[in-house]
N, C-alpha and C. Protein backbone atom coordinates (compact mmCIF):
# COMPACT_ATOMS: atom_id res chain seq x y z
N UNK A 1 166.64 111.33 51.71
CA UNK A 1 166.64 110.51 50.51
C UNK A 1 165.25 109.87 50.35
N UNK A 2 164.24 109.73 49.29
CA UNK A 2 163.40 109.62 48.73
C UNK A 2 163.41 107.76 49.31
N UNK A 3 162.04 107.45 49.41
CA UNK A 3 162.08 105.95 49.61
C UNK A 3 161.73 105.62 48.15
N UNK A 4 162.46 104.04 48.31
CA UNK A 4 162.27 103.61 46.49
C UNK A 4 160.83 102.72 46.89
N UNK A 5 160.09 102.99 45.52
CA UNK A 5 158.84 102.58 45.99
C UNK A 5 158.21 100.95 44.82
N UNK A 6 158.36 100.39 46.38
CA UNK A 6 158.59 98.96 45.45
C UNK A 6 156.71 98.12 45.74
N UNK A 7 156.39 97.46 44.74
CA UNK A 7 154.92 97.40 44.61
C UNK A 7 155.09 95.75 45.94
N UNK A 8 153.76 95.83 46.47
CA UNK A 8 153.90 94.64 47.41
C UNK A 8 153.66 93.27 47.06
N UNK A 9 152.86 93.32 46.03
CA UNK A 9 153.03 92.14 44.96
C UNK A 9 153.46 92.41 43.44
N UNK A 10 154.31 92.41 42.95
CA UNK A 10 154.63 92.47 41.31
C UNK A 10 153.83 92.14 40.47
N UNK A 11 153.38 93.30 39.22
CA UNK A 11 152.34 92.91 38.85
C UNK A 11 151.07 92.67 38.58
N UNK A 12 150.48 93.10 39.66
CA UNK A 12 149.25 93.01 40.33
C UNK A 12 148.76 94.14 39.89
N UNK A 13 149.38 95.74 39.59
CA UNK A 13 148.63 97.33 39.33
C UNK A 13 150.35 97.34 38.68
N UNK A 14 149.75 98.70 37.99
CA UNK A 14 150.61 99.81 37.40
C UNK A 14 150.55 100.93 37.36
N UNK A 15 151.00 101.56 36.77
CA UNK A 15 151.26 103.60 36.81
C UNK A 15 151.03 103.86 38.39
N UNK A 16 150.61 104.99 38.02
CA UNK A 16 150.57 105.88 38.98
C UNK A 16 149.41 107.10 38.71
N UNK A 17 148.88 107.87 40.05
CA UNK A 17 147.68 108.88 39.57
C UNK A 17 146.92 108.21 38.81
N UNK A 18 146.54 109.29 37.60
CA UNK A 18 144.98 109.05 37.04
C UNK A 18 145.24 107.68 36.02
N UNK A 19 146.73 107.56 35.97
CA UNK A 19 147.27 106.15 35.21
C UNK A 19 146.80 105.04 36.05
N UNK A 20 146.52 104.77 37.22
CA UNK A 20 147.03 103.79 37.97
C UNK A 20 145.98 102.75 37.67
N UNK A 21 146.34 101.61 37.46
CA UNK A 21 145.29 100.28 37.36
C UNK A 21 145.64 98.89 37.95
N UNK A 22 144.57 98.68 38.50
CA UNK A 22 144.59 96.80 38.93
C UNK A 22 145.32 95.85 37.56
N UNK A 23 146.07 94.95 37.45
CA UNK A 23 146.14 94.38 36.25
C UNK A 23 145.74 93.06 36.16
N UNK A 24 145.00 92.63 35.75
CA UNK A 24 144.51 90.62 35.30
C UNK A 24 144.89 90.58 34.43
N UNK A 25 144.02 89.23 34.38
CA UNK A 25 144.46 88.18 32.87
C UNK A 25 143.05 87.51 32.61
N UNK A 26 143.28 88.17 31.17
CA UNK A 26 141.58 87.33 30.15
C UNK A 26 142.16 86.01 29.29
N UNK A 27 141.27 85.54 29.51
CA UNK A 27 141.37 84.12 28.43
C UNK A 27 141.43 84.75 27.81
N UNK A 28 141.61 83.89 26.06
CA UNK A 28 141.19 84.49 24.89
C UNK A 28 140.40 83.07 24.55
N UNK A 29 140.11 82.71 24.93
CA UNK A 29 139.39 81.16 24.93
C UNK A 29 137.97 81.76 25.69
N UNK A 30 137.51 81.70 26.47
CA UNK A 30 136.33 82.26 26.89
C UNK A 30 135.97 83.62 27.59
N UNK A 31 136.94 84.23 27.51
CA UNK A 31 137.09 85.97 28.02
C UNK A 31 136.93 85.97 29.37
N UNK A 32 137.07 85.06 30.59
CA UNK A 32 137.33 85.20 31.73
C UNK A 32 138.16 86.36 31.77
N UNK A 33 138.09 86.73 33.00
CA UNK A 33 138.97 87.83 33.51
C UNK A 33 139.05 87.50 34.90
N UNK A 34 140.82 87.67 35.11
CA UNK A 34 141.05 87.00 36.63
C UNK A 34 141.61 87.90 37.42
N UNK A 35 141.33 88.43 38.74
CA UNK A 35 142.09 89.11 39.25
C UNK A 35 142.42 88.47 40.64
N UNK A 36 143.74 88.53 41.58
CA UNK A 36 144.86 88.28 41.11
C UNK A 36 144.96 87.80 39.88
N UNK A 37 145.87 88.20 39.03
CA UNK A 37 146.51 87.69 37.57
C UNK A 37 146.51 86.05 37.89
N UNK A 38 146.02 85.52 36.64
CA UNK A 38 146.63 83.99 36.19
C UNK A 38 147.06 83.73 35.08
N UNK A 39 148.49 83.64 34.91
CA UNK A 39 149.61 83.09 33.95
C UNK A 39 149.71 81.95 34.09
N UNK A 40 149.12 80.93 34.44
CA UNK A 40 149.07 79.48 34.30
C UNK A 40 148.14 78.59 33.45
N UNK A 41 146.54 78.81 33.63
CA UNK A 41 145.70 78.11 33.56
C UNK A 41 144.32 79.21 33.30
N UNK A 42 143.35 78.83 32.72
CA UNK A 42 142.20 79.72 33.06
C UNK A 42 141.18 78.76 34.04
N UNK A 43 141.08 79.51 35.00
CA UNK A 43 140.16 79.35 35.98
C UNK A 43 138.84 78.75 35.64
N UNK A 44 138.42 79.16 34.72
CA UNK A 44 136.88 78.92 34.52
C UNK A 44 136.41 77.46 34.36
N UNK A 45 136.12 76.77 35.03
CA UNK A 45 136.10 75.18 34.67
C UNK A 45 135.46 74.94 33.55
N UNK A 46 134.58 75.47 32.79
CA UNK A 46 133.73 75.32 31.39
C UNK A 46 134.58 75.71 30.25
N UNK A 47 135.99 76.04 31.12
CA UNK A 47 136.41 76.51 29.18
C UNK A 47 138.20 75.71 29.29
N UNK A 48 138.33 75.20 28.18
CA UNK A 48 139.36 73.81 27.38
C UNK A 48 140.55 75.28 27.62
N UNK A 49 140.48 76.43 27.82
CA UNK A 49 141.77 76.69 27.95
C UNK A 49 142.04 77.73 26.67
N UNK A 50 143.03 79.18 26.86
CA UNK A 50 143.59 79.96 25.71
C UNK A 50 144.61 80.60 26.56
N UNK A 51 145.04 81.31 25.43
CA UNK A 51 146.26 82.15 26.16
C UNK A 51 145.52 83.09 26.63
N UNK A 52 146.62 83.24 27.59
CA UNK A 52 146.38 84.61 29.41
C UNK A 52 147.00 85.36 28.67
N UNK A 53 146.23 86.60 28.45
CA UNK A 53 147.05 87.68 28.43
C UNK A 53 146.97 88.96 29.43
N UNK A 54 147.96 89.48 30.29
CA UNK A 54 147.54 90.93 30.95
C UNK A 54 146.44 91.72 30.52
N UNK A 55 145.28 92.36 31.37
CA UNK A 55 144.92 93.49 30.58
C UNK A 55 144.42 94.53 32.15
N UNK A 56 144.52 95.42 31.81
CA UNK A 56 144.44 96.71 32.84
C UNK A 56 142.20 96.26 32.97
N UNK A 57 142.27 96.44 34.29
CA UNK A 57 140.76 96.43 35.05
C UNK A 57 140.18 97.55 34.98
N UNK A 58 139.26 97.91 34.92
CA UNK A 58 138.40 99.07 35.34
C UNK A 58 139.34 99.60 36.53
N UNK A 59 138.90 101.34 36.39
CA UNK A 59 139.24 102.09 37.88
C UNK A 59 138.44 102.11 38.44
N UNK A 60 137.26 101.66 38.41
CA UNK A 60 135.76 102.12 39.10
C UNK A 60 134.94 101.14 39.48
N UNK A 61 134.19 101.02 40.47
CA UNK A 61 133.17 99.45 40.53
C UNK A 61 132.33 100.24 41.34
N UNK A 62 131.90 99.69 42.37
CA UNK A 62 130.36 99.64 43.27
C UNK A 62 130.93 98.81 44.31
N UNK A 63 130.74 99.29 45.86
CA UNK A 63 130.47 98.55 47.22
C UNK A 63 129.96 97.45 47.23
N UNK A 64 130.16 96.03 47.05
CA UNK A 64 129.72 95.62 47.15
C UNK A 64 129.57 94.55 48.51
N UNK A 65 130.57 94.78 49.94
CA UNK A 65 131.11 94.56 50.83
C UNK A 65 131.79 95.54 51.34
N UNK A 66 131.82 95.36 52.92
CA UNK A 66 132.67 95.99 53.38
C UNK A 66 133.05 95.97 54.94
N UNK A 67 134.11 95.89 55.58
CA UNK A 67 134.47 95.05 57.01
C UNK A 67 135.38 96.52 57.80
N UNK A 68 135.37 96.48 59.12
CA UNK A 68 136.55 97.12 59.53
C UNK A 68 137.34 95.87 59.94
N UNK A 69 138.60 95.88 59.87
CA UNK A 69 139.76 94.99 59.80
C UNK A 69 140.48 95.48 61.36
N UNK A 70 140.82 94.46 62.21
CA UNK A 70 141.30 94.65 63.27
C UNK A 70 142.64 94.13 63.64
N UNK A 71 143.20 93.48 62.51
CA UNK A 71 144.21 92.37 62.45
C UNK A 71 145.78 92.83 61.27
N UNK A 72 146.42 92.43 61.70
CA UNK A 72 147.66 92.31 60.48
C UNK A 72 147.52 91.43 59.18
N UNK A 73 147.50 91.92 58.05
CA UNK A 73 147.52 90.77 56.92
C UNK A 73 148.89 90.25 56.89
N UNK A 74 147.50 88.92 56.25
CA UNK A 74 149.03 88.00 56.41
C UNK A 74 150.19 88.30 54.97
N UNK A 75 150.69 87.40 54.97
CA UNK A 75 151.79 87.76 53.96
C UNK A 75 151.51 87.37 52.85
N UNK A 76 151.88 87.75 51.65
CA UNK A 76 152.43 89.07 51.11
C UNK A 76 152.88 89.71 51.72
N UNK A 77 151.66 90.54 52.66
CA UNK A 77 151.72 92.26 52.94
C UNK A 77 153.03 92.47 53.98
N UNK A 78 153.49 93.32 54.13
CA UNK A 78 154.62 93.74 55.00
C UNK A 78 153.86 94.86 55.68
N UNK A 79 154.29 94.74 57.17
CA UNK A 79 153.88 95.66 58.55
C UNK A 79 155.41 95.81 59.25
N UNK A 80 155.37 96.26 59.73
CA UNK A 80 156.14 96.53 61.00
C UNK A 80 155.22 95.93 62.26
N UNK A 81 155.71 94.88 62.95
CA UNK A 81 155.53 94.34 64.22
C UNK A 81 155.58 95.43 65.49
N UNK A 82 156.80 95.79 64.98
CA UNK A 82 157.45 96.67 66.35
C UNK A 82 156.52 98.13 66.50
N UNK A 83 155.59 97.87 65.68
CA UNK A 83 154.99 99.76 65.51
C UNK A 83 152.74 99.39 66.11
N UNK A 84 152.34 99.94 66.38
CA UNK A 84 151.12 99.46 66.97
C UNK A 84 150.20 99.73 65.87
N UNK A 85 149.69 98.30 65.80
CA UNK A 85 148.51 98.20 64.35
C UNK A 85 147.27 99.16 64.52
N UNK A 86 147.01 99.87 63.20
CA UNK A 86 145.84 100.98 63.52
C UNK A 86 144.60 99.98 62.05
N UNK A 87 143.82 100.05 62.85
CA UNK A 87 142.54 99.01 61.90
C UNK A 87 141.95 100.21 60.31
N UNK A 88 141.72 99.16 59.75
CA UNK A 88 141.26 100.30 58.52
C UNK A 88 140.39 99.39 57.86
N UNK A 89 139.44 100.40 56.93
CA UNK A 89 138.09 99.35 56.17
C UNK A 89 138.90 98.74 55.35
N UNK A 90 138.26 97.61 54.81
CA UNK A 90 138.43 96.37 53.83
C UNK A 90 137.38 96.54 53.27
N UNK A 91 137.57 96.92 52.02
CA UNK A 91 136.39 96.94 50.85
C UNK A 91 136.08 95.62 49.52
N UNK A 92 135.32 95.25 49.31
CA UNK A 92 134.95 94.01 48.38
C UNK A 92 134.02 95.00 47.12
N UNK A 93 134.68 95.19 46.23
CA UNK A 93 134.03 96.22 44.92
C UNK A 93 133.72 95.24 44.19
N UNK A 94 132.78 95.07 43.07
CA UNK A 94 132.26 94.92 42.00
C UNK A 94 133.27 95.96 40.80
N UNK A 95 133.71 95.28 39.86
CA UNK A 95 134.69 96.16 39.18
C UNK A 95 133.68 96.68 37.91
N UNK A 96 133.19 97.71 37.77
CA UNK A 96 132.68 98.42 36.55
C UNK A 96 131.89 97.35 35.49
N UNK A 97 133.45 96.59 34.93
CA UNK A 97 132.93 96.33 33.34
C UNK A 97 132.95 95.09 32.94
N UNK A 98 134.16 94.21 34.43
CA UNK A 98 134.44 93.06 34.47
C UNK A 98 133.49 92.04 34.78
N UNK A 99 132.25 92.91 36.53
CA UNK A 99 131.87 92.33 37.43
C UNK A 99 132.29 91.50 37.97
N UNK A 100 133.80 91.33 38.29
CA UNK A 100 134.10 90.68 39.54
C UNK A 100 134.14 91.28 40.60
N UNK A 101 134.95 90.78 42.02
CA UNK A 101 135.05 91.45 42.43
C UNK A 101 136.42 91.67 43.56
N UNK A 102 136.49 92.37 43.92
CA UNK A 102 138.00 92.37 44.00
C UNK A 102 138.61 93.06 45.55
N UNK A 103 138.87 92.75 46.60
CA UNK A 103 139.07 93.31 48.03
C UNK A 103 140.40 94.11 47.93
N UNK A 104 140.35 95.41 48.92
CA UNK A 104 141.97 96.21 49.05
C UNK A 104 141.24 96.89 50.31
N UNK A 105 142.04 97.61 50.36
CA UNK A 105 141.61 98.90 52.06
C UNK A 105 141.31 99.56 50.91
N UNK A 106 140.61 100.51 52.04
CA UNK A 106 139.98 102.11 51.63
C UNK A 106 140.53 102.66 51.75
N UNK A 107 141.24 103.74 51.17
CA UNK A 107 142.31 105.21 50.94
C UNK A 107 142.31 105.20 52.52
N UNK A 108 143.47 106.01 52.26
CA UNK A 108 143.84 106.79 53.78
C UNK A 108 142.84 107.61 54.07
N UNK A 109 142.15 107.97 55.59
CA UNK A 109 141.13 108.45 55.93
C UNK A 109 139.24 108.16 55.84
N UNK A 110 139.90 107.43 54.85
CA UNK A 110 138.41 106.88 54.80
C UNK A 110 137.70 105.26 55.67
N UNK A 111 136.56 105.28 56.35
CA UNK A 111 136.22 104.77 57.29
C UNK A 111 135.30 104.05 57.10
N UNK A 112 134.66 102.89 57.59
CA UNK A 112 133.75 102.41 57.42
C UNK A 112 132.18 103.07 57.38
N UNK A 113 132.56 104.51 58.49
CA UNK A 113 131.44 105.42 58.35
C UNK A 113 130.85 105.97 57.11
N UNK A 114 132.10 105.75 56.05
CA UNK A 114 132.27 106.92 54.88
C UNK A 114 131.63 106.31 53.72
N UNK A 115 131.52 104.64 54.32
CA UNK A 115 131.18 102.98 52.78
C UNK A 115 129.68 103.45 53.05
N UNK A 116 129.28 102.88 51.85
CA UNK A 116 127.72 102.20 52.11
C UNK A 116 127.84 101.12 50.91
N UNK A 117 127.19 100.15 50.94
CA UNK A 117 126.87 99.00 49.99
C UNK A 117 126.48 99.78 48.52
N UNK A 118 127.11 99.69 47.21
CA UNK A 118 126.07 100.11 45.54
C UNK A 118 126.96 101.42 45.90
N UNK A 119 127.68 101.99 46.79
CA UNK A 119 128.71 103.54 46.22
C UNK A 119 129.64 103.47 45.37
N UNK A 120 129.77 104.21 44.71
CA UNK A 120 130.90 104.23 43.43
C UNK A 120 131.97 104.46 44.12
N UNK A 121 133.11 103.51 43.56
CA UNK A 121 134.85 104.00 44.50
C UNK A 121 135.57 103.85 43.20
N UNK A 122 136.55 104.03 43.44
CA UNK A 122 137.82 104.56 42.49
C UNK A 122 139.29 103.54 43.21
N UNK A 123 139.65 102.94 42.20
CA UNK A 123 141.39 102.55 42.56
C UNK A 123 142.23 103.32 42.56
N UNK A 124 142.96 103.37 43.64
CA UNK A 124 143.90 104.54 43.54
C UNK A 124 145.40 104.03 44.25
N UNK A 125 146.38 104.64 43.63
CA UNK A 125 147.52 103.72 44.58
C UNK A 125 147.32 104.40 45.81
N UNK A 126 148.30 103.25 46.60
CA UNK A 126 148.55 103.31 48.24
C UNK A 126 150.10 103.18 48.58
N UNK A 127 150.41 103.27 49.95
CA UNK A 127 151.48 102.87 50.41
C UNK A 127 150.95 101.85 52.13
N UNK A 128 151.37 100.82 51.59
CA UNK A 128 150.52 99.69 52.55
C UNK A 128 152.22 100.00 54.18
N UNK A 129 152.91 100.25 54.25
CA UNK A 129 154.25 100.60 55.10
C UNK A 129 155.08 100.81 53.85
N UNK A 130 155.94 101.43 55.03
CA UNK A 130 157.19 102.11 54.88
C UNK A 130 157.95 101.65 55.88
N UNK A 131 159.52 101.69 55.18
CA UNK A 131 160.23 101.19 56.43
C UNK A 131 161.84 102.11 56.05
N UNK A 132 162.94 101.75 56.62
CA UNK A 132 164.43 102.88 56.44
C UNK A 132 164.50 103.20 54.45
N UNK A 133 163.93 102.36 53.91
CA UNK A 133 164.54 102.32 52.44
C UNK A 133 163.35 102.35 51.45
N UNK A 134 162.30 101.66 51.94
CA UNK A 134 161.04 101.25 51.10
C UNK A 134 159.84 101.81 51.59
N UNK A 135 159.23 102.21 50.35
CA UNK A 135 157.37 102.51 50.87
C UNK A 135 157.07 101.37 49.90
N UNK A 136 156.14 100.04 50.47
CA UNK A 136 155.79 99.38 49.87
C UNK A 136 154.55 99.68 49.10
N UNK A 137 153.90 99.57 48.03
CA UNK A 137 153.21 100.31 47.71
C UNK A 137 152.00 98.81 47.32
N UNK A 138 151.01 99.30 47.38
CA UNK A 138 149.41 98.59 46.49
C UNK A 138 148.24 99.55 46.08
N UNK A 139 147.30 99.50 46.86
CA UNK A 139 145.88 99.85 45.42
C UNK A 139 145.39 99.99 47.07
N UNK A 140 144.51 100.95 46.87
CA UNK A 140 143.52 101.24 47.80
C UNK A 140 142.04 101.73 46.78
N UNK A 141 141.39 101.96 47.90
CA UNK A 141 139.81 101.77 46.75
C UNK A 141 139.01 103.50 47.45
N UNK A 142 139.01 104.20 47.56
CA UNK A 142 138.28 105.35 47.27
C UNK A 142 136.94 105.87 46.97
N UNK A 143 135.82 106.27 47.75
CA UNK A 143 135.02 106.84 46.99
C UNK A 143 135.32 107.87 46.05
N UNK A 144 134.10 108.19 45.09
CA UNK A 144 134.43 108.74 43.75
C UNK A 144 134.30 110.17 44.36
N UNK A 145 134.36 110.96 43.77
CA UNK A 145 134.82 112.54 44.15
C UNK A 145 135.19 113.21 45.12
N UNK A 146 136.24 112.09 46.14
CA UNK A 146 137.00 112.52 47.24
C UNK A 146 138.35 112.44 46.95
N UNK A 147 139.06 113.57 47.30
CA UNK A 147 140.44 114.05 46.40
C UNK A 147 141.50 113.44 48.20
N UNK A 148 142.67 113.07 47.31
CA UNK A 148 143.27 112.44 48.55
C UNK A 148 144.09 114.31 49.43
């Protein structure tokens, strides 16, 4: 039986494949753009405030950071305890069109050997665990013309 594939934060991305996107929220008051999403307030201390609305992020940015990770994230994320943690890069992108910038892991297989600082990567979904019922799913970040 197929695992049902439930996102690890709601909200946060959508679709799937060449669909798939990070999702924020722009003022319409000073065109901030926030990622994690903000449905409350706009962030920007210089601006009196507009409506948040969703809007899909760039798929594409630039290296602009990058760590090997040796540790369990904290929560949100769901791990399995009982299973032995395997370390993977943590990437900090510059998003295309937004210029923010925005942290996830690097696709499956890809290594800190594989980053360099100013490389073009790609959002792409992930499956952060799996467990009897669920593949939890998020966003991993990709260099550009490496096919999973």
């Amino acid at each position: 039986m197929p695992h049902a594939r439930t996102p690890v934060v709601a909200g946060w991305f959508t679709g799937e494949g060449d669909d798939f996107r990070l999702v924020g929220t722009r003022c319409s008051a000073c065109g901030s753009v926030f990622f994690p999403r903000e449905d409350t307030f706009c962030r920007n201390p210089e601006c009196e405030g507009g409506e948040l609305t969703a809007t899909p992020l760039s798929g594409r940015g630039r290296v602009w950071s990058y760590t090997d990770t040796r540790y369990r994230p904290p929560s949100p994320y769901v791990t399995n305890p009982e299973l032995p943690w395997e370390p993977y890069a943590l990437v900090a992108v510059e998003l295309e069109a937004e210029r923010i910038v925005v942290l996830g892991q690097a696709a499956a297989g890809v290594t800190v050997g594989d980053l360099r600082v100013g490389m073009e990567v790609e959002v792409v979904p992930g499956v952060l665990y799996e467990d009897a019922e669920t593949a939890w799913t998020t966003w991993n970040w990709r260099p550009t013309g490496v096919t999973a």
